[in-house]
C-alpha atoms as a PDB file:
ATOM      1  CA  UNK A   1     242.662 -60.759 291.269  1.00  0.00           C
ATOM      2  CA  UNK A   2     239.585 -62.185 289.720  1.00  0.00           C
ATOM      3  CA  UNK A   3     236.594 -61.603 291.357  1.00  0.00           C
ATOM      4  CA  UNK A   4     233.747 -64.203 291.356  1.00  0.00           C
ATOM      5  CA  UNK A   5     231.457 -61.641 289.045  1.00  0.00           C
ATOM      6  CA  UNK A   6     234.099 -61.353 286.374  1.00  0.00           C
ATOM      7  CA  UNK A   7     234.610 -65.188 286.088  1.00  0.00           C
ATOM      8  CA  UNK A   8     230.826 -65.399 285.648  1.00  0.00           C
ATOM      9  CA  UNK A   9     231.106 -62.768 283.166  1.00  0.00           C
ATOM     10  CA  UNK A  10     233.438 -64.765 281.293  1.00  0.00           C
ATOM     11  CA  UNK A  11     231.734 -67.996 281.731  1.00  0.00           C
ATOM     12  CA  UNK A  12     228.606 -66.531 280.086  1.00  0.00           C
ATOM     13  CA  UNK A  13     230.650 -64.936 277.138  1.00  0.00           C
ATOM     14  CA  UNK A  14     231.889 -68.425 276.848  1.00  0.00           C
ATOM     15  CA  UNK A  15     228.680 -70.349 276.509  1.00  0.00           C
ATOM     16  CA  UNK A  16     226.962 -67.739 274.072  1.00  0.00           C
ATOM     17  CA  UNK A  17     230.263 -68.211 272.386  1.00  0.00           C
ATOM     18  CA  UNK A  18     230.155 -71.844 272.443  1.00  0.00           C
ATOM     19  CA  UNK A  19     226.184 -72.035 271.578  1.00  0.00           C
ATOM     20  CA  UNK A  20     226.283 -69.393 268.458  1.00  0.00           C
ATOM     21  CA  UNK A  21     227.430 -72.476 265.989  1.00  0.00           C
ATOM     22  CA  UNK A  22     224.254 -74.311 267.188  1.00  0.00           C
ATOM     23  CA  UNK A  23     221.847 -71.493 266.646  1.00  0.00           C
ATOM     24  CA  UNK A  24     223.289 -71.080 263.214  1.00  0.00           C
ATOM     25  CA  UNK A  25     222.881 -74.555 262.078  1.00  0.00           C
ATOM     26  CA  UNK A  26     219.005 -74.358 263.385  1.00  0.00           C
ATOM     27  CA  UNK A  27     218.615 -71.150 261.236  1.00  0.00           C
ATOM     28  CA  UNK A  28     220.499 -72.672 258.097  1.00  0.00           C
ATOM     29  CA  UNK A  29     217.993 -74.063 255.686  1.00  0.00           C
ATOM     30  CA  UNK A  30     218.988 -76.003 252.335  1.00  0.00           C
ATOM     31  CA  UNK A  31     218.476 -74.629 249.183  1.00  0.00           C
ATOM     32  CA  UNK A  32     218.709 -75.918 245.279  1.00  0.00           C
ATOM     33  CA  UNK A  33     220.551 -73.752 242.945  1.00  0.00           C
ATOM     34  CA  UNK A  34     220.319 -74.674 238.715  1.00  0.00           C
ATOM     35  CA  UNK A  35     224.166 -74.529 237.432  1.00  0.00           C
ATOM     36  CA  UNK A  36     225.552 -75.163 234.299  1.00  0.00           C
ATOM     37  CA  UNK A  37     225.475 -78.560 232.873  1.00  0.00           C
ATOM     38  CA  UNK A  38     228.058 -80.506 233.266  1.00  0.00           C
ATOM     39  CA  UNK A  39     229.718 -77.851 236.006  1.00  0.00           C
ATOM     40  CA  UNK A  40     228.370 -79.127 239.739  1.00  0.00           C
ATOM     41  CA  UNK A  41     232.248 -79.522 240.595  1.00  0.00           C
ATOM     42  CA  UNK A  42     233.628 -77.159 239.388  1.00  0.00           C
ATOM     43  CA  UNK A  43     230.671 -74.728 240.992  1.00  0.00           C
ATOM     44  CA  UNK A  44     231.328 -76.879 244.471  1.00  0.00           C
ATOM     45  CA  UNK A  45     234.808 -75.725 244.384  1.00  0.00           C
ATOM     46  CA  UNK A  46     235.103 -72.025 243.662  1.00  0.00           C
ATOM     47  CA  UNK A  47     231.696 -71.502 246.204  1.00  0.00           C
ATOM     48  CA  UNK A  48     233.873 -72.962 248.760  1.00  0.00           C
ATOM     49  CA  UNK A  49     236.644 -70.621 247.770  1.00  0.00           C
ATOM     50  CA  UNK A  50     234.368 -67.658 247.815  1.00  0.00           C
ATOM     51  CA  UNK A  51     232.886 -68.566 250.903  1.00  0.00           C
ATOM     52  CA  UNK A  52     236.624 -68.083 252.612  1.00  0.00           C
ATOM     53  CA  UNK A  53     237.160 -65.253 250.799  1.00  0.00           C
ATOM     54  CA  UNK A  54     233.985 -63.160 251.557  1.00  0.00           C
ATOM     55  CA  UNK A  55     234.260 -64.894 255.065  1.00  0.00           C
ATOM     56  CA  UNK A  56     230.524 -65.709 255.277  1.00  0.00           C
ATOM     57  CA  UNK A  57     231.733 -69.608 256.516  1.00  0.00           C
ATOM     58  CA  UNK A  58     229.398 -68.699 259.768  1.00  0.00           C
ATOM     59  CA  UNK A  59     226.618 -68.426 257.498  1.00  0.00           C
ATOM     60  CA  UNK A  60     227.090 -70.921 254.293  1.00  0.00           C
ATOM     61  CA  UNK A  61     227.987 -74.008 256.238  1.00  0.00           C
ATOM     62  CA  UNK A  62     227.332 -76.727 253.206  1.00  0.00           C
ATOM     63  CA  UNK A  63     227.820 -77.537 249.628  1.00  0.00           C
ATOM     64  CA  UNK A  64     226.873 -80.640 248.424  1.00  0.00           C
ATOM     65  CA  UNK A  65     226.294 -82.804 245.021  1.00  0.00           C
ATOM     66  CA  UNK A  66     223.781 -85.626 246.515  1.00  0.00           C
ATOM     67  CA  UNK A  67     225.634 -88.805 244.694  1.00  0.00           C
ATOM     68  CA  UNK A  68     224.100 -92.490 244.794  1.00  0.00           C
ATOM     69  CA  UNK A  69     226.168 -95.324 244.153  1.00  0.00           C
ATOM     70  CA  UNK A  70     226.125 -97.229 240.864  1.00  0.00           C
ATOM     71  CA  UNK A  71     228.283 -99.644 238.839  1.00  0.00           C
ATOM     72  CA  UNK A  72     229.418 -99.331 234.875  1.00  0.00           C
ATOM     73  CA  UNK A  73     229.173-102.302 233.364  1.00  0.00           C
ATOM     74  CA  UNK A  74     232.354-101.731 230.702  1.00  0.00           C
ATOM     75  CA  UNK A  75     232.338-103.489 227.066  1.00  0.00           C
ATOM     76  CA  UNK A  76     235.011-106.809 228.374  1.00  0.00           C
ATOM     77  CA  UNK A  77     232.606-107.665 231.219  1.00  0.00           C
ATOM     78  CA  UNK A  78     234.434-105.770 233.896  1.00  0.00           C
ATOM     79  CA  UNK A  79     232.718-103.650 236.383  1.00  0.00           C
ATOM     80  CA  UNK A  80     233.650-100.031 237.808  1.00  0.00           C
ATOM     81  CA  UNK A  81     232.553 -98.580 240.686  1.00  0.00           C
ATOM     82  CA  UNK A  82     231.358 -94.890 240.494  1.00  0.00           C
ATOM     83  CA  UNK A  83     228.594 -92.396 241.716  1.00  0.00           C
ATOM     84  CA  UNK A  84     225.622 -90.843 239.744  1.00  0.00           C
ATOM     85  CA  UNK A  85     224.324 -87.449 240.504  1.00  0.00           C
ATOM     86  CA  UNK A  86     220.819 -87.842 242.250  1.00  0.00           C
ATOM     87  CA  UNK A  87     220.379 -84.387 240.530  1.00  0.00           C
ATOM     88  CA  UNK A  88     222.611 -83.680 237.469  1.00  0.00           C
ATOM     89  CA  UNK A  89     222.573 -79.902 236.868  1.00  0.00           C
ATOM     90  CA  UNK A  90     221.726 -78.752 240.805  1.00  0.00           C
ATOM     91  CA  UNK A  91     224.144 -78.345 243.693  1.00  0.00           C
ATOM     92  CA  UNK A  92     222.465 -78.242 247.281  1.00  0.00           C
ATOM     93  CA  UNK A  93     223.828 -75.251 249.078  1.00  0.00           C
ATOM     94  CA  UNK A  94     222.886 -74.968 253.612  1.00  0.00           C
ATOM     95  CA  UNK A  95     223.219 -71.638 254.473  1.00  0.00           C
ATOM     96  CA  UNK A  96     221.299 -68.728 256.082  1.00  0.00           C
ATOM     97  CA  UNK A  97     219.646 -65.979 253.317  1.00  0.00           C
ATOM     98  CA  UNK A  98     220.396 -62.875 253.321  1.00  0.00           C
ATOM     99  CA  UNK A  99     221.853 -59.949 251.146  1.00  0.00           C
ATOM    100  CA  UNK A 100     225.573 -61.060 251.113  1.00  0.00           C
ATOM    101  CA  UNK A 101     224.982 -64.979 251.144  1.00  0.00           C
ATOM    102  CA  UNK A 102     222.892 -64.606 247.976  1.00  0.00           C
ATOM    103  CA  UNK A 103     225.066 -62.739 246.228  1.00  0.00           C
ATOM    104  CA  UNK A 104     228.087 -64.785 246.996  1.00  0.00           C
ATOM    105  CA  UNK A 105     226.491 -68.012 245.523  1.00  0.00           C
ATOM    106  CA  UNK A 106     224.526 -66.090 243.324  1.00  0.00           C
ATOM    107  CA  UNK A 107     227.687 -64.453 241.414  1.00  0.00           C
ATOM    108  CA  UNK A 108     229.580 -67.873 241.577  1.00  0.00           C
ATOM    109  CA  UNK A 109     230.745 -68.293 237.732  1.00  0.00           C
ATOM    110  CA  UNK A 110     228.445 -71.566 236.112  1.00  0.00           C
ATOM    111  CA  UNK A 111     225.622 -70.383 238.436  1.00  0.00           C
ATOM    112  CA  UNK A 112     222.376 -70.528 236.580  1.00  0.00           C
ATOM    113  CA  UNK A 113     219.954 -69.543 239.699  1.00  0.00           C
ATOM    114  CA  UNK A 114     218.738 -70.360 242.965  1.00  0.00           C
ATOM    115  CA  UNK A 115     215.491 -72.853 242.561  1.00  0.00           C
ATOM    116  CA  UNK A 116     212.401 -70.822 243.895  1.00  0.00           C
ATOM    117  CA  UNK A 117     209.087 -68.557 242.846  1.00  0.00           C
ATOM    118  CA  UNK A 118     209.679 -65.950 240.318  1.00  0.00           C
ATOM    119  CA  UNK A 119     208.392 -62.622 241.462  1.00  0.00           C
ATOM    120  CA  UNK A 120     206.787 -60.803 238.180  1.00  0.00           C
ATOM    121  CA  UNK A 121     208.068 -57.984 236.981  1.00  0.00           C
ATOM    122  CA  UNK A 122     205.552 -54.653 237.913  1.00  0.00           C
ATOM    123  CA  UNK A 123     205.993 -53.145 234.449  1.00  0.00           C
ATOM    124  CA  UNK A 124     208.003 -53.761 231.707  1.00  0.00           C
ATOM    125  CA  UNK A 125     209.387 -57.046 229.628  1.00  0.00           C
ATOM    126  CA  UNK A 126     211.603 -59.863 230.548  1.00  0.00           C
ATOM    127  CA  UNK A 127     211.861 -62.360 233.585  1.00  0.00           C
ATOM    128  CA  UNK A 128     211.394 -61.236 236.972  1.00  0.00           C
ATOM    129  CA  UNK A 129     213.721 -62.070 239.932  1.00  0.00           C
ATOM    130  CA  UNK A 130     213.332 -65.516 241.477  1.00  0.00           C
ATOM    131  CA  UNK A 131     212.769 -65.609 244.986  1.00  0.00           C
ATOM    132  CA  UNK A 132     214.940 -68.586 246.731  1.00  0.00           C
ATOM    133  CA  UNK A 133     212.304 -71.380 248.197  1.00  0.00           C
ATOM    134  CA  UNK A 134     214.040 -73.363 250.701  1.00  0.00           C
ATOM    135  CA  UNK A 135     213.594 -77.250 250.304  1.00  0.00           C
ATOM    136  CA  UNK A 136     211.255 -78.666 252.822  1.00  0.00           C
ATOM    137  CA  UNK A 137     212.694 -80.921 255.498  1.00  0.00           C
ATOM    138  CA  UNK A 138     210.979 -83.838 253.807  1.00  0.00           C
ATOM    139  CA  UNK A 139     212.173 -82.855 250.951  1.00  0.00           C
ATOM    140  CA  UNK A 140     215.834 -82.863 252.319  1.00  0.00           C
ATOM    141  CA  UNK A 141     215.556 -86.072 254.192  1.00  0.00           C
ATOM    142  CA  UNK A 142     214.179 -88.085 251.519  1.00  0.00           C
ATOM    143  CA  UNK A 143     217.612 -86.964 249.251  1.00  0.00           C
ATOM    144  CA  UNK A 144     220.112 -88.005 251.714  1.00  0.00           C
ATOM    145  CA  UNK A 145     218.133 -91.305 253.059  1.00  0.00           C
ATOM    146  CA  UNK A 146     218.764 -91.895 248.775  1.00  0.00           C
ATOM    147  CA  UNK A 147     222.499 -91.143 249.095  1.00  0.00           C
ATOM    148  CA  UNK A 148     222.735 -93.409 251.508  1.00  0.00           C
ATOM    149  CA  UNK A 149     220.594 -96.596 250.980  1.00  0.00           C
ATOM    150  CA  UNK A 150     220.111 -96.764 247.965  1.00  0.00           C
ATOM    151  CA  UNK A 151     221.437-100.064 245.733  1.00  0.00           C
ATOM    152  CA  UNK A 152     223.949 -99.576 243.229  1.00  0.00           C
ATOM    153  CA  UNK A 153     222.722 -98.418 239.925  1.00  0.00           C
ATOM    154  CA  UNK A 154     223.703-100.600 237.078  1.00  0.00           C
ATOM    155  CA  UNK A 155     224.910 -98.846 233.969  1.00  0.00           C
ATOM    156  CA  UNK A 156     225.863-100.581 230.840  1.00  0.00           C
ATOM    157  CA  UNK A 157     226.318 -98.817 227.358  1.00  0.00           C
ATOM    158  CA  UNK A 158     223.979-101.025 225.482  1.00  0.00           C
ATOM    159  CA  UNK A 159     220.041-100.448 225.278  1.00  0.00           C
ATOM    160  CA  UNK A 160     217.390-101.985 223.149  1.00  0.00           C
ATOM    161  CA  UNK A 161     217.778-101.686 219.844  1.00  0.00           C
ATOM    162  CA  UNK A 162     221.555-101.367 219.473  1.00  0.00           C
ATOM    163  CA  UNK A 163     223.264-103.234 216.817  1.00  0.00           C
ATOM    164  CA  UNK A 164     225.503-105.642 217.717  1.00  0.00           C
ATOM    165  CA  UNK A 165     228.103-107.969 216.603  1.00  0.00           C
ATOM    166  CA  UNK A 166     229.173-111.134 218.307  1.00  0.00           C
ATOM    167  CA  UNK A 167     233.319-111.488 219.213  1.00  0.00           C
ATOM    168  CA  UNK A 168     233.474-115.256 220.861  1.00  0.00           C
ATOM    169  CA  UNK A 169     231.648-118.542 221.080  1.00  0.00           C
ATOM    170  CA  UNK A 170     229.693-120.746 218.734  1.00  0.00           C
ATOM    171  CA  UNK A 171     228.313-117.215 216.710  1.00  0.00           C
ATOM    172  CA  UNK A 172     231.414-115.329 216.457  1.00  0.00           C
ATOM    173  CA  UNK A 173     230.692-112.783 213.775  1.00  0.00           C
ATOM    174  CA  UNK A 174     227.034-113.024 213.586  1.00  0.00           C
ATOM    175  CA  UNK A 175     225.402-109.759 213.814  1.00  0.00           C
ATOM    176  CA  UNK A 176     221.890-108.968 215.372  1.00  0.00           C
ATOM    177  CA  UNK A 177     219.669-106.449 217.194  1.00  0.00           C
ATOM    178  CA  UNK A 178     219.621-106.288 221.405  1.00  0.00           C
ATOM    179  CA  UNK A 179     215.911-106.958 222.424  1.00  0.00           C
ATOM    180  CA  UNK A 180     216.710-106.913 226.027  1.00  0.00           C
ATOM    181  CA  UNK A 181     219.337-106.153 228.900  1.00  0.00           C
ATOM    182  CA  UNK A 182     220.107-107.641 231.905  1.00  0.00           C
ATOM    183  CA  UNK A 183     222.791-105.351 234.200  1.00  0.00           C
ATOM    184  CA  UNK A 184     222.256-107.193 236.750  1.00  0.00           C
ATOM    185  CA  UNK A 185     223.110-110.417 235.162  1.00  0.00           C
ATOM    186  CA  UNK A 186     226.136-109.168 232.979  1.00  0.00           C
ATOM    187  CA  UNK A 187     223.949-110.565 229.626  1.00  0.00           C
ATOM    188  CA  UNK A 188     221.432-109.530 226.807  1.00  0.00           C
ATOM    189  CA  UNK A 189     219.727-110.837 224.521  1.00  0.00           C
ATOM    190  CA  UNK A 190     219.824-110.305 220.490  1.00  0.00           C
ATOM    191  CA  UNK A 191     218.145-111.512 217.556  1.00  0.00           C
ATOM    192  CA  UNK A 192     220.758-113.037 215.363  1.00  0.00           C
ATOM    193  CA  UNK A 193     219.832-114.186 211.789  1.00  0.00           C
ATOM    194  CA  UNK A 194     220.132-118.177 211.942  1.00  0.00           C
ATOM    195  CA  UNK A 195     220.015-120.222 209.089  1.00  0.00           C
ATOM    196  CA  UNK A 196     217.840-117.367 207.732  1.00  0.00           C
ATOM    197  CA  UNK A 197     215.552-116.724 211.178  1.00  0.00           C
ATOM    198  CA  UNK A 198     215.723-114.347 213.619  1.00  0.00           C
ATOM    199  CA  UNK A 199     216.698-116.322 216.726  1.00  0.00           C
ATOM    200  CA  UNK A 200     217.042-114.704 220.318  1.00  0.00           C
ATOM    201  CA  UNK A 201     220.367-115.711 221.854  1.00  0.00           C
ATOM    202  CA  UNK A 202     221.492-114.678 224.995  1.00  0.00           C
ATOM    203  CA  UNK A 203     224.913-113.395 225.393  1.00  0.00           C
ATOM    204  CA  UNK A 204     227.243-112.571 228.095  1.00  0.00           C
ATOM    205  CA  UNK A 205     228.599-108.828 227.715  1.00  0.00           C
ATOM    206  CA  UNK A 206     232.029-109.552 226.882  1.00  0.00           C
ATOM    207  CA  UNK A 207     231.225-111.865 224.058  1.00  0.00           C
ATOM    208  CA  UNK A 208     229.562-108.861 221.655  1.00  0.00           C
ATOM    209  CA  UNK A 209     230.162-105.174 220.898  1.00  0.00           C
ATOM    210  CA  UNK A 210     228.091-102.147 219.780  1.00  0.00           C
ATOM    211  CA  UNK A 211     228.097-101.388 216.161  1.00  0.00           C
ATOM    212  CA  UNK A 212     228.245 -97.294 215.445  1.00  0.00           C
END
């Protein structure tokens, strides 16, 4: 038989049980860590593996790559949806510091550092070790609120200057110089030689190509 002290025994196990998540998540704070270029996935991916492994999931509760929204204007006209990295070359790690949480992201392969103050060595040459800085909860806020609202970036693989040559319409074949872009717009507008003058023309993106 269970007496009324044991069942409030239990119900107080229960609710310091039930209320450790919480206190963890008000002790996380975000950090930065520098990875190899090109490697935020793949760094994403095996910290989340090591994380089960070294069972520290109570203590490094996110890894993120902030991404914004943007659109790649492709050569026909055509337009693909896809994400930019708000920071190419950083992955955003939550988690509480200590000894064993460093050294699990820390010794994750592609890991460059954690973002933070060096510390100076006393004596001697060569880098000191960089103290972890935590990112400020303005900081923090001000990266997601971009993940989240910002427009579309438009991305097209022309830029001022290219050389270009025109496939369709009433200049098919002429070749000229872009002087400006227009994403936005799907056109550009180049500088083709006519009858021995530069002329600016404007032209929709699927009617030219980029000269290498």
């Amino acid at each position: 038989m269970t007496s009324a002290t044991d069942e409030g025994h239990n119900l107080a196990l229960q609710s310091d049980e039930s209320s450790e998540p919480a206190v963890r998540e008000q002790e996380a704070r975000w950090y930065a860590v520098q990875v190899a270029s090109g490697c935020e996935k793949r760094v994403k991916t095996n910290l989340e593996q090591r994380i089960q492994t070294f069972d520290v999931a109570d203590k490094i509760l996110r890894v993120e790559i902030p991404h914004t929204p943007a659109v790649k204007i492709r050569k026909d006209g055509s337009r693909q949806h896809t994400e930019e990295k708000v920071f190419p070359g950083y992955v955003l790690v939550r988690m509480i510091m200590d000894d064993d949480t460093w050294q699990v992201v820390r010794n994750t392969s592609h890991v460059i550092n954690f973002v933070g103050a060096e510390q100076r060595r006393g004596s001697g040459k060569g880098r000191g070790h960089v103290k972890p800085m935590p990112l400020s909860q303005t900081e923090v806020e001000r990266i997601f609120k971009q993940t989240t609202e910002q427009e579309p970036i438009v991305k097209i693989d022309m830029a001022t200057g290219d050389k270009i040559v025109v496939l369709t319409g009433p200049f098919k074949d002429f070749e000229g110089e872009v002087i400006e872009v227009s994403p936005e717009r799907s056109k550009l507008k180049a500088l083709l030689s006519i009858f021995g003058r530069d002329t600016p023309v404007e032209l929709e993106f699927n009617q030219v190509q980029k000269q290498s």
